[in-house]
C-alpha atoms as a PDB file:
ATOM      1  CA  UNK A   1      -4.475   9.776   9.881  1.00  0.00           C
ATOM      2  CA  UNK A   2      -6.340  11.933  12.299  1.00  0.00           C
ATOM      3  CA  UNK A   3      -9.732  10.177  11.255  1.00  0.00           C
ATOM      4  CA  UNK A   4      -8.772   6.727  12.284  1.00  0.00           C
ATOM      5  CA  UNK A   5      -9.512   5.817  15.545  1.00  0.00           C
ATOM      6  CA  UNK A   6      -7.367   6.929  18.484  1.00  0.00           C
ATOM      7  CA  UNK A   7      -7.082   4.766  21.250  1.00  0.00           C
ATOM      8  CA  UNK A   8      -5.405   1.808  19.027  1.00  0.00           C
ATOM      9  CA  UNK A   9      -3.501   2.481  16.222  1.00  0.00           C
ATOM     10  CA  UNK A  10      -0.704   0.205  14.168  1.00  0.00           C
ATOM     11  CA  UNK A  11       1.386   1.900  11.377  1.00  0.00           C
ATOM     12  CA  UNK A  12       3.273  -0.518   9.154  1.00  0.00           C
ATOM     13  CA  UNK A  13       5.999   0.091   6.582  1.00  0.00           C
ATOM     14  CA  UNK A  14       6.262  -2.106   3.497  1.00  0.00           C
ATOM     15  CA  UNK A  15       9.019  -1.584   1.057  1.00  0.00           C
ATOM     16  CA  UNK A  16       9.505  -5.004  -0.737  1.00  0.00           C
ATOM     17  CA  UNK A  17       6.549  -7.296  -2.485  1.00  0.00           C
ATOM     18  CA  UNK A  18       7.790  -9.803   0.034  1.00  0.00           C
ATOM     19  CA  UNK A  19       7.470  -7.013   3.180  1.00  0.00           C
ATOM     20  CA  UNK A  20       3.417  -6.025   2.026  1.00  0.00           C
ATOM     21  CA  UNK A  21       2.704 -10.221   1.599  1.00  0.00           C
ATOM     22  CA  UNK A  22       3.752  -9.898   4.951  1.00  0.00           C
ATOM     23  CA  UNK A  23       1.939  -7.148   6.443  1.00  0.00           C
ATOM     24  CA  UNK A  24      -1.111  -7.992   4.953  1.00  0.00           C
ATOM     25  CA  UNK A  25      -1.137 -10.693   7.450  1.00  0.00           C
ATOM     26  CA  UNK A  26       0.448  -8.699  10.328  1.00  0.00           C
ATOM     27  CA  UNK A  27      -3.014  -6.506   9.618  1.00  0.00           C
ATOM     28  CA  UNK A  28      -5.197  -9.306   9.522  1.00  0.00           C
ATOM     29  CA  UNK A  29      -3.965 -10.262  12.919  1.00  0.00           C
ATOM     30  CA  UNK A  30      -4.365  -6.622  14.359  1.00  0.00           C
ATOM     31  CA  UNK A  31      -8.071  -6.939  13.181  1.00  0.00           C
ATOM     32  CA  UNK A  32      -8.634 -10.530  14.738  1.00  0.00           C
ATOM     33  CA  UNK A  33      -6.966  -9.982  17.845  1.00  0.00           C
ATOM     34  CA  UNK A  34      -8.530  -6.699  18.554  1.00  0.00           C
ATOM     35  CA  UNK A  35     -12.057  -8.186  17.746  1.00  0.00           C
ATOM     36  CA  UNK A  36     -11.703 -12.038  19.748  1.00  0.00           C
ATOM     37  CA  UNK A  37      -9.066 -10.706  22.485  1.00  0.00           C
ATOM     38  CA  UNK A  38     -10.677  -7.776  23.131  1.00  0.00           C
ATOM     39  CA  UNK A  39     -14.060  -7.586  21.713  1.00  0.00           C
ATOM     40  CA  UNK A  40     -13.580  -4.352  19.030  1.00  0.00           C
ATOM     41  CA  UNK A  41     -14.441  -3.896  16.119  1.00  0.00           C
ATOM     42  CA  UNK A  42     -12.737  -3.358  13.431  1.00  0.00           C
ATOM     43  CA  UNK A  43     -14.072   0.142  12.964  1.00  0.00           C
ATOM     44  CA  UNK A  44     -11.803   0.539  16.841  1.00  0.00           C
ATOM     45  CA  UNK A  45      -9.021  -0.429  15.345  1.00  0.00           C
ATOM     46  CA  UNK A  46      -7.010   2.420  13.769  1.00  0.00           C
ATOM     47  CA  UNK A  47      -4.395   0.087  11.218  1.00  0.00           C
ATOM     48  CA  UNK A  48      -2.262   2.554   8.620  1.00  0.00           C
ATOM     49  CA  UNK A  49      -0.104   0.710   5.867  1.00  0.00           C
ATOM     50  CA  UNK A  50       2.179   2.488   4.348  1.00  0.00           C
ATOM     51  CA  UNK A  51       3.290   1.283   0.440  1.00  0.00           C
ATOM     52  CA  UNK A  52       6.685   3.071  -0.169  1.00  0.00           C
ATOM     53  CA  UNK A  53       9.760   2.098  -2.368  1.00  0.00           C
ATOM     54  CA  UNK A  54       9.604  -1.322  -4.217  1.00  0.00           C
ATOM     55  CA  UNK A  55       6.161  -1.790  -2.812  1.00  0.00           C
ATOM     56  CA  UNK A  56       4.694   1.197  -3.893  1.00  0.00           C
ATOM     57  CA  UNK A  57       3.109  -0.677  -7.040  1.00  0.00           C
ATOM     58  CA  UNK A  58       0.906  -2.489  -4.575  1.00  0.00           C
ATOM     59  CA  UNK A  59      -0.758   0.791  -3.621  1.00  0.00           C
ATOM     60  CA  UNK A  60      -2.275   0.884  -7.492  1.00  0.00           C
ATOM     61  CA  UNK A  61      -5.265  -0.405  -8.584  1.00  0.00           C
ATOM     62  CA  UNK A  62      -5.824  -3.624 -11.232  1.00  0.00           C
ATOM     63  CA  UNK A  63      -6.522  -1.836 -14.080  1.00  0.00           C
ATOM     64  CA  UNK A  64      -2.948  -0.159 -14.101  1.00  0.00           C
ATOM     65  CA  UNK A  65      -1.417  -3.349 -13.243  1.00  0.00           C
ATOM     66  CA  UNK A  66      -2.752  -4.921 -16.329  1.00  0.00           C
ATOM     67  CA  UNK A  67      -1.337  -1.679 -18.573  1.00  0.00           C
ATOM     68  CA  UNK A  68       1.994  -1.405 -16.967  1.00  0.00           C
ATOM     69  CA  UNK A  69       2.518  -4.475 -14.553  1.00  0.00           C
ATOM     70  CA  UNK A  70       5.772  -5.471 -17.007  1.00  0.00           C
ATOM     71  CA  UNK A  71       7.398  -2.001 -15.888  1.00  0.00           C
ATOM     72  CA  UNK A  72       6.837  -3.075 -12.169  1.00  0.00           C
ATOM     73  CA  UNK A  73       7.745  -6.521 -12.391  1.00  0.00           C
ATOM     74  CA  UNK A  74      11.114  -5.483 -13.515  1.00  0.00           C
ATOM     75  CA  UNK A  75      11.941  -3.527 -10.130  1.00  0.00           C
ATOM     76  CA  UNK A  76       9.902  -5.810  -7.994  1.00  0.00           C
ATOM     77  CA  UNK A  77      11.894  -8.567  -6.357  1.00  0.00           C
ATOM     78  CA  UNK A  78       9.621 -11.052  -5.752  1.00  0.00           C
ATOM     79  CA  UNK A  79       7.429 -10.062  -8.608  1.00  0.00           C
ATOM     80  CA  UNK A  80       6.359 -12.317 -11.447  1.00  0.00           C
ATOM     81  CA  UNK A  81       8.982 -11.566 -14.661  1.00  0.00           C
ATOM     82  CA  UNK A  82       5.814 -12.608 -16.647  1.00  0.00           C
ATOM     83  CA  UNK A  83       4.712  -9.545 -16.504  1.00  0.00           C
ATOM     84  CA  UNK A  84       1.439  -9.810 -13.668  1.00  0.00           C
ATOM     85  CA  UNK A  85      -1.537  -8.039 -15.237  1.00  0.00           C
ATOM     86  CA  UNK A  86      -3.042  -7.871 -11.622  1.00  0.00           C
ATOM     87  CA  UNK A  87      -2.597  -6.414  -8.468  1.00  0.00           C
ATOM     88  CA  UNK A  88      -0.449  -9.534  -6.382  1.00  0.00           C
ATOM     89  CA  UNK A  89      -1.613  -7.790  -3.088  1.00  0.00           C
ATOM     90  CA  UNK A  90      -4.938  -8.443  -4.283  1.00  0.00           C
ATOM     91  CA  UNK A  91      -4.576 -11.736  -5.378  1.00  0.00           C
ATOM     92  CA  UNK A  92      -5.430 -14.548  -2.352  1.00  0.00           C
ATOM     93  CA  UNK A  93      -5.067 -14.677   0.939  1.00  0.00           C
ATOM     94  CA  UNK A  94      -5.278 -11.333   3.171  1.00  0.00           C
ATOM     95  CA  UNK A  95      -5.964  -8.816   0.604  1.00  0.00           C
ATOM     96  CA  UNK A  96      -5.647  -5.506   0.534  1.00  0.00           C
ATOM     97  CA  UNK A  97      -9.418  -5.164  -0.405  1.00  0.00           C
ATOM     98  CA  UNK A  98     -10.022  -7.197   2.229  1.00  0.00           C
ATOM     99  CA  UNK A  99      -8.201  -5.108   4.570  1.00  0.00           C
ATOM    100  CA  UNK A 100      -9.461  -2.072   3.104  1.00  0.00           C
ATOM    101  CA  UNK A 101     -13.334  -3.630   3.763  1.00  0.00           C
ATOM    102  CA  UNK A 102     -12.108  -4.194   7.684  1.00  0.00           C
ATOM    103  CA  UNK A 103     -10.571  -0.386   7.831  1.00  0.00           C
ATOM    104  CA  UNK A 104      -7.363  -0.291   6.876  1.00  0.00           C
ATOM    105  CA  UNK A 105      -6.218   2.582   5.321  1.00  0.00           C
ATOM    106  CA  UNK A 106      -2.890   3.233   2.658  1.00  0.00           C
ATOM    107  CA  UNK A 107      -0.241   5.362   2.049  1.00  0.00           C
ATOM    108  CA  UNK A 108       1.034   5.215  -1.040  1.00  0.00           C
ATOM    109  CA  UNK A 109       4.877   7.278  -1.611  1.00  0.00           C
ATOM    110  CA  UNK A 110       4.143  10.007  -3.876  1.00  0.00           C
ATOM    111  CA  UNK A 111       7.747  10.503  -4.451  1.00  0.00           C
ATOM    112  CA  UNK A 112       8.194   6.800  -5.967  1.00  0.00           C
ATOM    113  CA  UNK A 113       5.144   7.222  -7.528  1.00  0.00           C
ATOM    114  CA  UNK A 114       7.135   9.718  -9.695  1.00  0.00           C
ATOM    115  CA  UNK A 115       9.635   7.351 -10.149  1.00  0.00           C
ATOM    116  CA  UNK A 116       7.607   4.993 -11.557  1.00  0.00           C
ATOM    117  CA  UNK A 117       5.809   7.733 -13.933  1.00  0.00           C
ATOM    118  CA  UNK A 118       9.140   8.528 -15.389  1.00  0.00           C
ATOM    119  CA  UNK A 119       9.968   4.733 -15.860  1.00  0.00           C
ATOM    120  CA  UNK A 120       6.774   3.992 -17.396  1.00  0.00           C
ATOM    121  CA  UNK A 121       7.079   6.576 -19.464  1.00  0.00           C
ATOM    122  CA  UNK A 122      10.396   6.106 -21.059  1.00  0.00           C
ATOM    123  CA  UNK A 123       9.012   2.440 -21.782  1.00  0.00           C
ATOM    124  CA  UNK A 124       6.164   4.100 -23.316  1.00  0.00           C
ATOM    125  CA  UNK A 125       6.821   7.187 -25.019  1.00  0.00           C
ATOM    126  CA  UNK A 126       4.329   9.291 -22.858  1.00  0.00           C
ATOM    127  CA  UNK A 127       4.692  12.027 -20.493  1.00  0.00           C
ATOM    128  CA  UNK A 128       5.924  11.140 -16.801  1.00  0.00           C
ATOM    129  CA  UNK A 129       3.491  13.976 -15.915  1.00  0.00           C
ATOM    130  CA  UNK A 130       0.518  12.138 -17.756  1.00  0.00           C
ATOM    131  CA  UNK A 131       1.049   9.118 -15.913  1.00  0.00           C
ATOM    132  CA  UNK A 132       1.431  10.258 -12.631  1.00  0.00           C
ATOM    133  CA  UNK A 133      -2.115  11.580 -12.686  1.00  0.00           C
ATOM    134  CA  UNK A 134      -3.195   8.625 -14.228  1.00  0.00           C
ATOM    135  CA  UNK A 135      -1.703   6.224 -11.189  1.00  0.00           C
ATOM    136  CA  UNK A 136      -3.157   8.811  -8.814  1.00  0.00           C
ATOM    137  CA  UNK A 137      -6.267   8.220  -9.677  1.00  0.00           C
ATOM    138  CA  UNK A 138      -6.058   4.769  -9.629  1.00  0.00           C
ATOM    139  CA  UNK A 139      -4.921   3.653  -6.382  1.00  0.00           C
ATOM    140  CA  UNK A 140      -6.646   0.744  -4.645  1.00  0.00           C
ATOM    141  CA  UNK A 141      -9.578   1.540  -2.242  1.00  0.00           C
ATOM    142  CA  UNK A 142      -8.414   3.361   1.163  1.00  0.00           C
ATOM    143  CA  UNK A 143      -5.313   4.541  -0.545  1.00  0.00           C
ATOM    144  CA  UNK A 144      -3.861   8.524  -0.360  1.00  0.00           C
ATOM    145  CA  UNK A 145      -0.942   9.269  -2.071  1.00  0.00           C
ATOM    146  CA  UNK A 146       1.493  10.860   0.977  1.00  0.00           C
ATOM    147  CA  UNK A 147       4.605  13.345  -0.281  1.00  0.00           C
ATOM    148  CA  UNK A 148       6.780  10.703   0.897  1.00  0.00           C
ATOM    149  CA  UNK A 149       6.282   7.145   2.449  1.00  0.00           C
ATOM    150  CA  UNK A 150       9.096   7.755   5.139  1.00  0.00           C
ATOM    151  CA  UNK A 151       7.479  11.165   6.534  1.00  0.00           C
ATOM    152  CA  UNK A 152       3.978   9.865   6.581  1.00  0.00           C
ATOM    153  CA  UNK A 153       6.029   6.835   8.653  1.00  0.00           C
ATOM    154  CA  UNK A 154       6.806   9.443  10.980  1.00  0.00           C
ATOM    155  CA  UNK A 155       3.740  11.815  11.032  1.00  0.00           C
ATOM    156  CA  UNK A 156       1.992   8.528  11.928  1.00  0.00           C
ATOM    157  CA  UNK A 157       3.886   7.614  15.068  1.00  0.00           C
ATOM    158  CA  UNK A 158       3.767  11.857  15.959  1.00  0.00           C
ATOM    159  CA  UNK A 159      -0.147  10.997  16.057  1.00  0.00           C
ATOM    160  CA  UNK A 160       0.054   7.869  18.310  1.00  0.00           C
ATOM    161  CA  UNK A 161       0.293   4.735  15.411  1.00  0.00           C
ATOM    162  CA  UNK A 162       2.296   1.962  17.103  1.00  0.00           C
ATOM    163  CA  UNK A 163       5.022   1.088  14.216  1.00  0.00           C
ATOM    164  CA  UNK A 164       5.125  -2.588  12.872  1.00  0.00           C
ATOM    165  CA  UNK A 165       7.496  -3.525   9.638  1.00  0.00           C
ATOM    166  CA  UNK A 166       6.633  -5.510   7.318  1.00  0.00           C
ATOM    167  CA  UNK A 167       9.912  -4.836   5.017  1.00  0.00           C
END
């Protein structure tokens, strides 16, 4: 958080599919605004997302998508039953690797992040343990994991972040 820049800052909090579709045009708009309103650039612009709860998924990277997107898709609202094999905040439109490119920085819930080891695992066989390394080290580009999506909420607004929700 404390390497973004300082002067303008934008936290938001996604906790649905639905709530990150939205942000990831909310952060768009922060970029855009900042650079024709008032002539920054992106690199000025200090924008923090935050992937926590049902949206937590989002914060992982394609390749884990296409080995467990079925587990995700059945406690995603909004998610496609079919079982996506892809990252659907990566899939048109403002995406995250997009956003990433302009700055943008994630904050993926470490805490649901173990939630979703131990449900992948059970549908699996393997070790919740196991597969929590193996989403941490595939998060999408710009993403940290954060002990819990909530706190880093509020550590971000302690530093300055203006908060925006997505849902």
């Amino acid at each position: 958080m404390d390497t973004l820049p300082s002067a303008h800052r934008t936290v938001f909090d996604a906790t649905s599919l639905e709530g990150v579709d939205d942000i990831r045009r909310y952060a768009s708009n922060v970029f855009l605004a900042n650079r024709t309103g008032y002539g920054l650039e992106s690199r000025d612009v200090g924008v923090l997302i935050v992937l926590r709860h049902y949206a937590t998924p989002c914060g992982y990277n394609d390749a884990i998508w296409a080995k467990y997107g079925s587990v995700f898709a059945s406690e995603m609202k909004g998610a496609d039953a079919k079982a996506p094999t892809a990252n659907p905040a990566n899939a048109s439109g403002e995406t995250l690797d997009g956003l990433s490119a302009q700055g943008a920085h994630f904050a993926v819930c470490q805490m649901a992040t173990r939630r979703y080891s131990g449900m992948i695992a059970r549908s699996t066989n393997g070790t919740a343990d196991a597969i929590f390394e193996e989403l941490a080290k595939n998060l999408v580009r710009n993403a940290h994991l954060t002990p819990a999506g909530i706190v880093a909420l509020g550590r971000a607004q302690e530093r300055g972040f203006t908060f925006g929700y997505g849902g």
